[in-house]
C-alpha atoms as a PDB file:
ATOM      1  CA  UNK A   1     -13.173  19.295  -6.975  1.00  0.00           C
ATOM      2  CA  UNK A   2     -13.861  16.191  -8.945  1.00  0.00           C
ATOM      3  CA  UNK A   3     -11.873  12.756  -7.094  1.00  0.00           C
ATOM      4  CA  UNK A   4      -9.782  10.924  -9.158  1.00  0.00           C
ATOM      5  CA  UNK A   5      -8.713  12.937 -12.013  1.00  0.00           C
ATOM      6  CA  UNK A   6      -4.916  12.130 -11.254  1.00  0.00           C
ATOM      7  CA  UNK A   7      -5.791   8.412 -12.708  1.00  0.00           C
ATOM      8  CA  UNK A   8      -6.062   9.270 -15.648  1.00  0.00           C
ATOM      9  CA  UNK A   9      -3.086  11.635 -15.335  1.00  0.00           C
ATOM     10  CA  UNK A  10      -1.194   8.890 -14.616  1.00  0.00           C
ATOM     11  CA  UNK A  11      -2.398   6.280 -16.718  1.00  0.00           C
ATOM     12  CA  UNK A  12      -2.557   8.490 -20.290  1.00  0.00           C
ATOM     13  CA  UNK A  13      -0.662  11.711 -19.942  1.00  0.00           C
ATOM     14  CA  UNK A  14      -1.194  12.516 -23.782  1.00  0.00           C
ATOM     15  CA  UNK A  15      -4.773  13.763 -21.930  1.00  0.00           C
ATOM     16  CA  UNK A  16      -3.280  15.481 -18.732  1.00  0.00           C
ATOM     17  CA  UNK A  17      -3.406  18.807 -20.643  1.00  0.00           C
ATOM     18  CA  UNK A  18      -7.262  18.137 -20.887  1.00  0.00           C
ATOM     19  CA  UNK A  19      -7.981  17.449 -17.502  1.00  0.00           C
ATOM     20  CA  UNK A  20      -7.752  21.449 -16.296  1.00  0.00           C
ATOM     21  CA  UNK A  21     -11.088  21.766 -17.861  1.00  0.00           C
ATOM     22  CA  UNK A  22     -12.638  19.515 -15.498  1.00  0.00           C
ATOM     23  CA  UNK A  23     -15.486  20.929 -13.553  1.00  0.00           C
ATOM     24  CA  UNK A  24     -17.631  19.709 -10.998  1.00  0.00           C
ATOM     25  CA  UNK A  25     -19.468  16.890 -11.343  1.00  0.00           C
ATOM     26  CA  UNK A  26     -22.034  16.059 -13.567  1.00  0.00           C
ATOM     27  CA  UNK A  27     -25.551  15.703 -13.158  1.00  0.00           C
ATOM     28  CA  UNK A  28     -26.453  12.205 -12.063  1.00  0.00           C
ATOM     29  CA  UNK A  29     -28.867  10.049 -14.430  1.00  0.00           C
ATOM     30  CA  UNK A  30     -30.775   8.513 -11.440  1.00  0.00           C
ATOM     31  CA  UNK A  31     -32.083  10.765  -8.440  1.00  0.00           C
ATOM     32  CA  UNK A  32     -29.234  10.208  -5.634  1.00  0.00           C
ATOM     33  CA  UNK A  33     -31.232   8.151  -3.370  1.00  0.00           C
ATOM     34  CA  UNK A  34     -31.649   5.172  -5.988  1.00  0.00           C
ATOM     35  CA  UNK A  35     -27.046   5.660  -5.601  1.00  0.00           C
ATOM     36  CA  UNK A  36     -27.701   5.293  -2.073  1.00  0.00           C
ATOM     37  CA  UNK A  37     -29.834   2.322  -1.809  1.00  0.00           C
ATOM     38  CA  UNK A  38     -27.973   0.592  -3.862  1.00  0.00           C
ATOM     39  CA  UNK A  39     -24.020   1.706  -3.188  1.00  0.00           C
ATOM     40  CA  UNK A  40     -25.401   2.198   0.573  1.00  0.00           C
ATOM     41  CA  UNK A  41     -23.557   4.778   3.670  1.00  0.00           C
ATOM     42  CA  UNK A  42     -21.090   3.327   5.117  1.00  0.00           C
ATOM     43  CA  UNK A  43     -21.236   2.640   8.876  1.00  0.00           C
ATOM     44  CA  UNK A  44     -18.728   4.987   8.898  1.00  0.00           C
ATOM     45  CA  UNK A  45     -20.883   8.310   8.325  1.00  0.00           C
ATOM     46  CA  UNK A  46     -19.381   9.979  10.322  1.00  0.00           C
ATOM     47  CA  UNK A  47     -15.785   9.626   8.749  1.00  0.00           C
ATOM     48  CA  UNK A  48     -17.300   9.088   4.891  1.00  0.00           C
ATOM     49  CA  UNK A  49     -19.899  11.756   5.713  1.00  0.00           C
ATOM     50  CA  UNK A  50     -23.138  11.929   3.975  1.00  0.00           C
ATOM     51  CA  UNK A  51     -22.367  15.584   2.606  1.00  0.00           C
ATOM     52  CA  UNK A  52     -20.275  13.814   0.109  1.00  0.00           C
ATOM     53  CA  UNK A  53     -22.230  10.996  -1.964  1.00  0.00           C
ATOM     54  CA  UNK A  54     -21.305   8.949  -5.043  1.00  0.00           C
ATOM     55  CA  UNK A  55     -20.619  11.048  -7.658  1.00  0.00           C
ATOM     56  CA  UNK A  56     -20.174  10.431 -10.940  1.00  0.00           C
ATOM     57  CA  UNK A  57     -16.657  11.467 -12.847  1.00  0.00           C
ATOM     58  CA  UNK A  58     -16.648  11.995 -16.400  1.00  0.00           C
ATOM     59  CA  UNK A  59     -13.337  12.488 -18.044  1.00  0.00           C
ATOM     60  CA  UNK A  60     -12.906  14.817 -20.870  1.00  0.00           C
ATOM     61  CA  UNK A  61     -12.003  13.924 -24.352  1.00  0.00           C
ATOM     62  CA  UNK A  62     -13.674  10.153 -23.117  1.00  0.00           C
ATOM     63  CA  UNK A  63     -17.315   8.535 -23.994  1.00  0.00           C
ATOM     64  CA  UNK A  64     -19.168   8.636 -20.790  1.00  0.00           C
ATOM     65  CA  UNK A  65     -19.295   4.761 -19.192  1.00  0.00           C
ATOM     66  CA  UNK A  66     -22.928   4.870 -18.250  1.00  0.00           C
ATOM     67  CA  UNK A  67     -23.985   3.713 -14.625  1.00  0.00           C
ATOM     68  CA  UNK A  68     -27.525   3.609 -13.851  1.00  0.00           C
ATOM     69  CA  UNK A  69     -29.603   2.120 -10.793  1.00  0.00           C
ATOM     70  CA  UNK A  70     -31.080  -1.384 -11.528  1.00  0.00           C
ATOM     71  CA  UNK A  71     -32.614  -3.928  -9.483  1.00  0.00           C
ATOM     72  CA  UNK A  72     -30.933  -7.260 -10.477  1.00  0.00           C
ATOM     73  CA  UNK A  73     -31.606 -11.026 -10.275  1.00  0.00           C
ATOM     74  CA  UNK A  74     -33.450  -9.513  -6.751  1.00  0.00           C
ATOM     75  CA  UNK A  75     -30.584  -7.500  -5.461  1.00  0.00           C
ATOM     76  CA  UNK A  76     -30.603  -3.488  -5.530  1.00  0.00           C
ATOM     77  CA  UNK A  77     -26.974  -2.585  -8.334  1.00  0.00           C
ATOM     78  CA  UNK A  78     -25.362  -0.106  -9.934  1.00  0.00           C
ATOM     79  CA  UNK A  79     -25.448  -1.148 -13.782  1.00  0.00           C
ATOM     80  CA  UNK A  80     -22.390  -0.455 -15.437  1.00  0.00           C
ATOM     81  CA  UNK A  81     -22.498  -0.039 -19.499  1.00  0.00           C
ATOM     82  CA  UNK A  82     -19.526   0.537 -20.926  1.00  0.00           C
ATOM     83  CA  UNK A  83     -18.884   1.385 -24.884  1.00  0.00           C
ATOM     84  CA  UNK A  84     -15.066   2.382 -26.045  1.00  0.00           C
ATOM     85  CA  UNK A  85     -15.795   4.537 -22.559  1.00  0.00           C
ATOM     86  CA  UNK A  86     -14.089   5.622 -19.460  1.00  0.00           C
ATOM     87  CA  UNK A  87     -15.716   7.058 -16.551  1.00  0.00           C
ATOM     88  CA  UNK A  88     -16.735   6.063 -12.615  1.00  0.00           C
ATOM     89  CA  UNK A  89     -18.492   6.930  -9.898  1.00  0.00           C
ATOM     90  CA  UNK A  90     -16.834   7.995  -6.715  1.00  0.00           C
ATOM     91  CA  UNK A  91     -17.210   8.803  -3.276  1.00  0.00           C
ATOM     92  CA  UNK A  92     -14.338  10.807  -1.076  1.00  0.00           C
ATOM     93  CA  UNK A  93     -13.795   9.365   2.572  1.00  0.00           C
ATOM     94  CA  UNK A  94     -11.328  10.277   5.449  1.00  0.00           C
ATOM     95  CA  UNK A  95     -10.867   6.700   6.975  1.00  0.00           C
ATOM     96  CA  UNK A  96      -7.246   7.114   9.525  1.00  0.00           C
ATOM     97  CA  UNK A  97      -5.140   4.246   9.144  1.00  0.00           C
ATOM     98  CA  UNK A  98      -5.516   3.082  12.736  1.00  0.00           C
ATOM     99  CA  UNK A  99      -9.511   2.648  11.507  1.00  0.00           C
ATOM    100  CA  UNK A 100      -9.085   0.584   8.549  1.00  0.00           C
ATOM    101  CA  UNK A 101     -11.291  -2.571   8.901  1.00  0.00           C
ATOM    102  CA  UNK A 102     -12.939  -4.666   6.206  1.00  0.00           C
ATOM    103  CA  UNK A 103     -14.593  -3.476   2.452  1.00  0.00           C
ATOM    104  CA  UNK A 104     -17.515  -5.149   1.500  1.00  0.00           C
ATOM    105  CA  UNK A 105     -19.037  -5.188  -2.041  1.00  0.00           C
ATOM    106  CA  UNK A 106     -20.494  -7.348  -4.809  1.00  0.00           C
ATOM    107  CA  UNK A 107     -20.036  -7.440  -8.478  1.00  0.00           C
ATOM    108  CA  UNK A 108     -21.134  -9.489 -11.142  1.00  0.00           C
ATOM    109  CA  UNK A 109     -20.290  -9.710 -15.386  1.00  0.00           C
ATOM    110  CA  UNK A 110     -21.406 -11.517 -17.697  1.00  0.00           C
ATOM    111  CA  UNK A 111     -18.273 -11.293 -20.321  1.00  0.00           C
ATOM    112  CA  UNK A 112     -14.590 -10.427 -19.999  1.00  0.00           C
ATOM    113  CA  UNK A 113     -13.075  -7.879 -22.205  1.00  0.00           C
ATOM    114  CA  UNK A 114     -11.034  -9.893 -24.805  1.00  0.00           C
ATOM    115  CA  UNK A 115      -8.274  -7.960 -25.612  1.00  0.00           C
ATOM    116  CA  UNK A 116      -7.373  -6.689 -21.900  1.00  0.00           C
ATOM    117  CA  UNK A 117      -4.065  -7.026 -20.734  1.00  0.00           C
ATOM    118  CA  UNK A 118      -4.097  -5.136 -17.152  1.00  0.00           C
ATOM    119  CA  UNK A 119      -0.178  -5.231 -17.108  1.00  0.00           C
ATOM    120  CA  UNK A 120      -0.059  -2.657 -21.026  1.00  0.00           C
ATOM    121  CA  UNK A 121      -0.344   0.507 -21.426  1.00  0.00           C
ATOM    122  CA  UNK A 122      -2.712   0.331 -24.690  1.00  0.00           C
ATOM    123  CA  UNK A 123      -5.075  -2.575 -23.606  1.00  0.00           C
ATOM    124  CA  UNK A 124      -5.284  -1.843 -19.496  1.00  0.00           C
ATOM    125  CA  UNK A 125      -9.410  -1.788 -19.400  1.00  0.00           C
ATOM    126  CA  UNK A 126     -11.315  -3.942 -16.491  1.00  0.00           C
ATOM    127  CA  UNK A 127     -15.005  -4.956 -16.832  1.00  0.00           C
ATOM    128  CA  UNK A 128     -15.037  -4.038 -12.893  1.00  0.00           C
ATOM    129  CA  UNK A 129     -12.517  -2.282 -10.762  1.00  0.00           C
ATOM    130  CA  UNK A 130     -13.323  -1.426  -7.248  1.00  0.00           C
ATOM    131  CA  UNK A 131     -10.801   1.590  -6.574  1.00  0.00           C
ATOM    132  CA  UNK A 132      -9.003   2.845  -3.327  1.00  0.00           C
ATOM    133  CA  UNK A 133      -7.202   5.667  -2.519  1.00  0.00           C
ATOM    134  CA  UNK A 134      -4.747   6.633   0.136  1.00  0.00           C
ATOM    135  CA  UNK A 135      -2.397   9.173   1.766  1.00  0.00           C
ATOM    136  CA  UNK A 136       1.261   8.469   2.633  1.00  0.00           C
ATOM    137  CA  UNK A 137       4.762   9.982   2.934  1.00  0.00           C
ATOM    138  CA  UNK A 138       5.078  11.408  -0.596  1.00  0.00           C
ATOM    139  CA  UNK A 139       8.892  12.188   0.351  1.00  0.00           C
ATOM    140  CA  UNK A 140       9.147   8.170  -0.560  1.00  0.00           C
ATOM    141  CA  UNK A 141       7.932   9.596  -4.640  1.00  0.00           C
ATOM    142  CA  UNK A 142      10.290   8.944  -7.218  1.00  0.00           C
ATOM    143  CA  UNK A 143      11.207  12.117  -9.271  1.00  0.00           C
ATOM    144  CA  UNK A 144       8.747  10.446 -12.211  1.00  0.00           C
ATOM    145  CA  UNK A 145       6.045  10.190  -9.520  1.00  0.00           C
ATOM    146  CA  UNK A 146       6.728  13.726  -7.949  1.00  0.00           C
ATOM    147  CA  UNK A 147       6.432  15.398 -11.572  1.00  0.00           C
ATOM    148  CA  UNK A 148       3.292  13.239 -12.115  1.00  0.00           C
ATOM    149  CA  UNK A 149       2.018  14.653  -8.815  1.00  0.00           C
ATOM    150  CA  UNK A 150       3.114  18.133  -9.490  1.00  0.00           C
ATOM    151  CA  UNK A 151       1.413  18.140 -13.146  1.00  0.00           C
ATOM    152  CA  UNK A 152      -2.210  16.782 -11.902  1.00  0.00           C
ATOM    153  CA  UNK A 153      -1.559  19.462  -8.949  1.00  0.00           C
ATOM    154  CA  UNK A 154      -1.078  22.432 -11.539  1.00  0.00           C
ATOM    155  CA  UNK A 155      -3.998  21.108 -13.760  1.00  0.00           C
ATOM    156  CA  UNK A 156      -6.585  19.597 -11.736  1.00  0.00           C
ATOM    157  CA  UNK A 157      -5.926  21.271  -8.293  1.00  0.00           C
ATOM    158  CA  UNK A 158      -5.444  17.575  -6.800  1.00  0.00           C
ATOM    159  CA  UNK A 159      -1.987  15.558  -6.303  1.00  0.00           C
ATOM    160  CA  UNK A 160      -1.427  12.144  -7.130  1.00  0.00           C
ATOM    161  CA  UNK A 161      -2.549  10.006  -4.179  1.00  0.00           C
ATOM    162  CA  UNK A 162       0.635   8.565  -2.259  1.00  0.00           C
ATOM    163  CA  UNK A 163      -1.103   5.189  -3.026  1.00  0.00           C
ATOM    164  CA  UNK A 164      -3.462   4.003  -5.638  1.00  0.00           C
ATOM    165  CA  UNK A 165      -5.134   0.080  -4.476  1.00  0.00           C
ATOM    166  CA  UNK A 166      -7.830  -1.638  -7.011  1.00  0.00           C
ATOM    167  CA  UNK A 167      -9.522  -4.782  -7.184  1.00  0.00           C
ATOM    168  CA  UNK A 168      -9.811  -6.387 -10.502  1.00  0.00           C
ATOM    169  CA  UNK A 169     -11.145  -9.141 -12.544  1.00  0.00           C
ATOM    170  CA  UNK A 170      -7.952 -10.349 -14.869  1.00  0.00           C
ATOM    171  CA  UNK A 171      -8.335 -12.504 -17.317  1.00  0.00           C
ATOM    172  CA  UNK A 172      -5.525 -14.744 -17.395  1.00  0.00           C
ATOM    173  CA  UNK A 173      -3.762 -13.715 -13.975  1.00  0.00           C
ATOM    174  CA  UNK A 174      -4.018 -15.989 -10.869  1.00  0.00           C
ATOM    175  CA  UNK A 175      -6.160 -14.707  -8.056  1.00  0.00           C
ATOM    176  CA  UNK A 176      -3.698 -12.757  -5.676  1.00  0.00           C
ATOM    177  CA  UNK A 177      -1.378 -11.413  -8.582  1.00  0.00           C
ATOM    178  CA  UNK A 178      -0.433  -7.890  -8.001  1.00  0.00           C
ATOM    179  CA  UNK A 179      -0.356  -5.612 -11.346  1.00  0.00           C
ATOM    180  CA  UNK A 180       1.347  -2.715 -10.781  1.00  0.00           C
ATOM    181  CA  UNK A 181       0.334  -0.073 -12.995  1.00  0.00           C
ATOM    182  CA  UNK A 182       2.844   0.478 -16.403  1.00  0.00           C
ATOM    183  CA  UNK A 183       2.854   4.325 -16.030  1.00  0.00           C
ATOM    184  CA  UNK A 184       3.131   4.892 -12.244  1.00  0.00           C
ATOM    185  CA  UNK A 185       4.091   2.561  -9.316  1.00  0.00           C
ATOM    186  CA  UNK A 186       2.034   4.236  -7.102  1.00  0.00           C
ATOM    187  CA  UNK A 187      -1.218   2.319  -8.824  1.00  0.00           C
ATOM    188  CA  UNK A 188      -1.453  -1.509  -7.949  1.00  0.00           C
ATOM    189  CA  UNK A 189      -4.321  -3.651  -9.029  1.00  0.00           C
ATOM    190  CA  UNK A 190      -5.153  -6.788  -6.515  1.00  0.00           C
ATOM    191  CA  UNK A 191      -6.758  -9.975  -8.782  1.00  0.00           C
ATOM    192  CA  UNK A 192      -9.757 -11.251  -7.165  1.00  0.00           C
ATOM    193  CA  UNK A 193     -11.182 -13.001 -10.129  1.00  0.00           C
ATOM    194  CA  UNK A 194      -9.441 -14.653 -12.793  1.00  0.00           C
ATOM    195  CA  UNK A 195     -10.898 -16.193 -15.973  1.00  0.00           C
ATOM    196  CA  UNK A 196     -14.364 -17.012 -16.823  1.00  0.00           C
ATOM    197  CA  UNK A 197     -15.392 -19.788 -14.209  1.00  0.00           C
ATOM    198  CA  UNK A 198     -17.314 -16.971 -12.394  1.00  0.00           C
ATOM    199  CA  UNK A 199     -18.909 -15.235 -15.248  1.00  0.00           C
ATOM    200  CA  UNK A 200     -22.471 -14.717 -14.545  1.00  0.00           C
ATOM    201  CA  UNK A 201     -22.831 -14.811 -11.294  1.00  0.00           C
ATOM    202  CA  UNK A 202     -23.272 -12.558  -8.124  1.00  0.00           C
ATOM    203  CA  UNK A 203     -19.642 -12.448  -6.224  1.00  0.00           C
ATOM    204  CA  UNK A 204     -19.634 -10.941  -2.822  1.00  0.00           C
ATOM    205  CA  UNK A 205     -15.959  -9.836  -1.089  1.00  0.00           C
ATOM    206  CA  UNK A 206     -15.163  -9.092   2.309  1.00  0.00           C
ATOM    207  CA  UNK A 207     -11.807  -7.688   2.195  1.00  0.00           C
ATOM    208  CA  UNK A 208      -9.440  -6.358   5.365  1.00  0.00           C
ATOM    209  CA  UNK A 209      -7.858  -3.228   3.295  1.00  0.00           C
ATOM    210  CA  UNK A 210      -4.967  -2.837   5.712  1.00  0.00           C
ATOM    211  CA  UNK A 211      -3.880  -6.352   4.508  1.00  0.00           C
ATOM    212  CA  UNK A 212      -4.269  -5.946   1.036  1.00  0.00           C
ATOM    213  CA  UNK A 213      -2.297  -2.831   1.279  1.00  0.00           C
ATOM    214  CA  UNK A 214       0.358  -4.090   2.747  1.00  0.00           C
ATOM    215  CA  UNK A 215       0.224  -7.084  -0.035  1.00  0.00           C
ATOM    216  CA  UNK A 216       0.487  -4.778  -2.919  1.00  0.00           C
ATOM    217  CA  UNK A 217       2.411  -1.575  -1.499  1.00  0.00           C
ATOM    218  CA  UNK A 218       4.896  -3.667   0.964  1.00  0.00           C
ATOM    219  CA  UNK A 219       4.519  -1.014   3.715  1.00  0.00           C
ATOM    220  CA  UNK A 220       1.302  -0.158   6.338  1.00  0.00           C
ATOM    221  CA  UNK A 221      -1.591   1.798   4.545  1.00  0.00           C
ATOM    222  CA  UNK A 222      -2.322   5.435   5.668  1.00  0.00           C
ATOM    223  CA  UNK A 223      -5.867   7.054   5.705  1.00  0.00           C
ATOM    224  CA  UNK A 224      -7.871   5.987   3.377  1.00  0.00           C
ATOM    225  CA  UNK A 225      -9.205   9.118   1.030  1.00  0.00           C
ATOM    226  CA  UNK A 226     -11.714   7.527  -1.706  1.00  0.00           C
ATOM    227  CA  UNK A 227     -13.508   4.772  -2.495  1.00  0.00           C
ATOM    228  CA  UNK A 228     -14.938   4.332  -6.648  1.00  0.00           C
ATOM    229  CA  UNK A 229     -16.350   2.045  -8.905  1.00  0.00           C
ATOM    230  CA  UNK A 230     -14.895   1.623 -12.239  1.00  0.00           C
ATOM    231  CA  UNK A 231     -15.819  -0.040 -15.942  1.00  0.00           C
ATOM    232  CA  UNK A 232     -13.863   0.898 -18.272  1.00  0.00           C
ATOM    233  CA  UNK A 233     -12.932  -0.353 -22.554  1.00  0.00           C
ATOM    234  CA  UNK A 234     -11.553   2.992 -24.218  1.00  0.00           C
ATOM    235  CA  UNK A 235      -8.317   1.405 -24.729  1.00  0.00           C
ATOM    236  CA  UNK A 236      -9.541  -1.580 -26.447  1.00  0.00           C
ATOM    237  CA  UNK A 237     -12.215   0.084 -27.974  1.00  0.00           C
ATOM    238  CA  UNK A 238     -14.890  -2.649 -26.769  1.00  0.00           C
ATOM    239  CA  UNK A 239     -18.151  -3.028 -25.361  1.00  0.00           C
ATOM    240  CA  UNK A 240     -18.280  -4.189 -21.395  1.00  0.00           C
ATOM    241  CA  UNK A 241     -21.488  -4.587 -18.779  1.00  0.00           C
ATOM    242  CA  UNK A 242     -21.061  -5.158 -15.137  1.00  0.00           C
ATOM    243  CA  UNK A 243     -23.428  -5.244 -12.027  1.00  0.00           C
ATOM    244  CA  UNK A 244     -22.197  -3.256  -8.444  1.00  0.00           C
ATOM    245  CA  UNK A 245     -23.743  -4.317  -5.472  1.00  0.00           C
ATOM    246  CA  UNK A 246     -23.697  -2.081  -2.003  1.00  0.00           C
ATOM    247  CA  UNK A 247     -20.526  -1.214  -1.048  1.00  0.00           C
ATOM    248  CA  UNK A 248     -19.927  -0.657   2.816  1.00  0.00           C
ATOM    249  CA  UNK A 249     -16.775  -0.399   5.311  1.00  0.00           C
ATOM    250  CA  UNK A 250     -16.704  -2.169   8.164  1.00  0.00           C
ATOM    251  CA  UNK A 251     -15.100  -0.584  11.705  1.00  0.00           C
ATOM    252  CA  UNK A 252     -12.044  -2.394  12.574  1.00  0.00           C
END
């Protein structure tokens, strides 16, 4: 069962329809241990278990966004090419809420996408997006956010997540804004960069997710479900690179 196919549910649902023909994943281009080295196991096997690697997700009816293994101004990355594409690679975990400590990860782009506007429907694309996922009360759903839920149930096999958390470069946004999603509520974006002071260089984040969470959702997180990396331009129809460093959770 492929991870995240309720974002794109949520975020175009003239493609929903399309999204019942999604298998398992795809092949990767790199052998997996070139993901690991670079994405690395969390200290948290045990929880993110190492039966369930980074994967990536292709989305049908989308140009693939093409992530390969790259060693990088001396520092082991996932390179992230992106061409009027949309697609990420993901990794499920079962993190409970009482665990939640600290993300860590790196990213680094050269360029911003121009015409991006995270808060519209039509130009939403990042250059990076670091992507979690969580579980909650869905009794709290609105009846647009239940039907949402219901549909990506019916077609994919998966319900919306009760809680949808990125981090995102913006480029206009102050660091700290929270951009809640046009389509769904129940997707929040967290700036961490903003602008292009920072362009070009190798940015590392330690971030306490239970924090964040309750910055952006106004309530306390529950388990954490999935962690992915994301570079996407399809809506802008633009060309966007981006480097990944490891990404790793630290125990509370």
């Amino acid at each position: 069962m492929s991870l995240f196919p309720w974002l794109f549910a949520a975020s175009r649902l003239s493609v929903v329809c399309l999204l019942v023909f999604v298998s398992a994943c795809a092949t990767l281009p790199e052998p997996q241990e070139a993901y690991e080295q670079a994405l690395g196991a969390s200290p948290l096997a045990s929880q993110t278990s190492q039966a369930s690697p980074w994967q990536p997700m292709h989305l049908p009816g989308k140009r693939q966004t093409r992530f390969t293994h790259a060693l990088h101004q001396g520092r082991a990355a996932i390179h992230a090419n992106a061409n009027s594409s949309a697609s990420m690679l993901r990794r499920p975990a079962k993190i409970p809420a009482a665990d939640l400590g600290a993300l860590r990860f790196s990213w680094q782009a050269p360029k911003l996408i121009d015409l991006s506007n995270m808060a519209e429907r039509d130009t939403e694309d990042s250059v990076v997006r670091v992507i979690l996922t969580f579980e909650g009360n869905r009794s709290k759903f609105s009846a647009k956010n239940s039907m949402l839920s219901d549909l990506s149930l019916a077609l994919t096999g998966e319900e919306l997540p009760y809680a949808t958390l990125m981090y995102v470069w913006c480029n206009t946004r102050p660091v700290g804004t929270i951009i809640t999603n046009p389509r769904t509520d129940r997707i929040r974006k967290l700036v961490l960069e903003s602008g292009s002071a920072n362009l070009g260089k190798w940015l590392d984040y330690e971030r306490d997710i239970r924090a964040d969470y309750i910055q952006a959702f106004g309530e306390e997180p529950g388990a954490l479900t999935g962690i992915a990396l994301m570079t996407d331009t399809d809506n802008t129809q633009s060309k966007a690179t981006a480097w990944y460093g490891p990404v790793s959770l630290k125990a509370k």
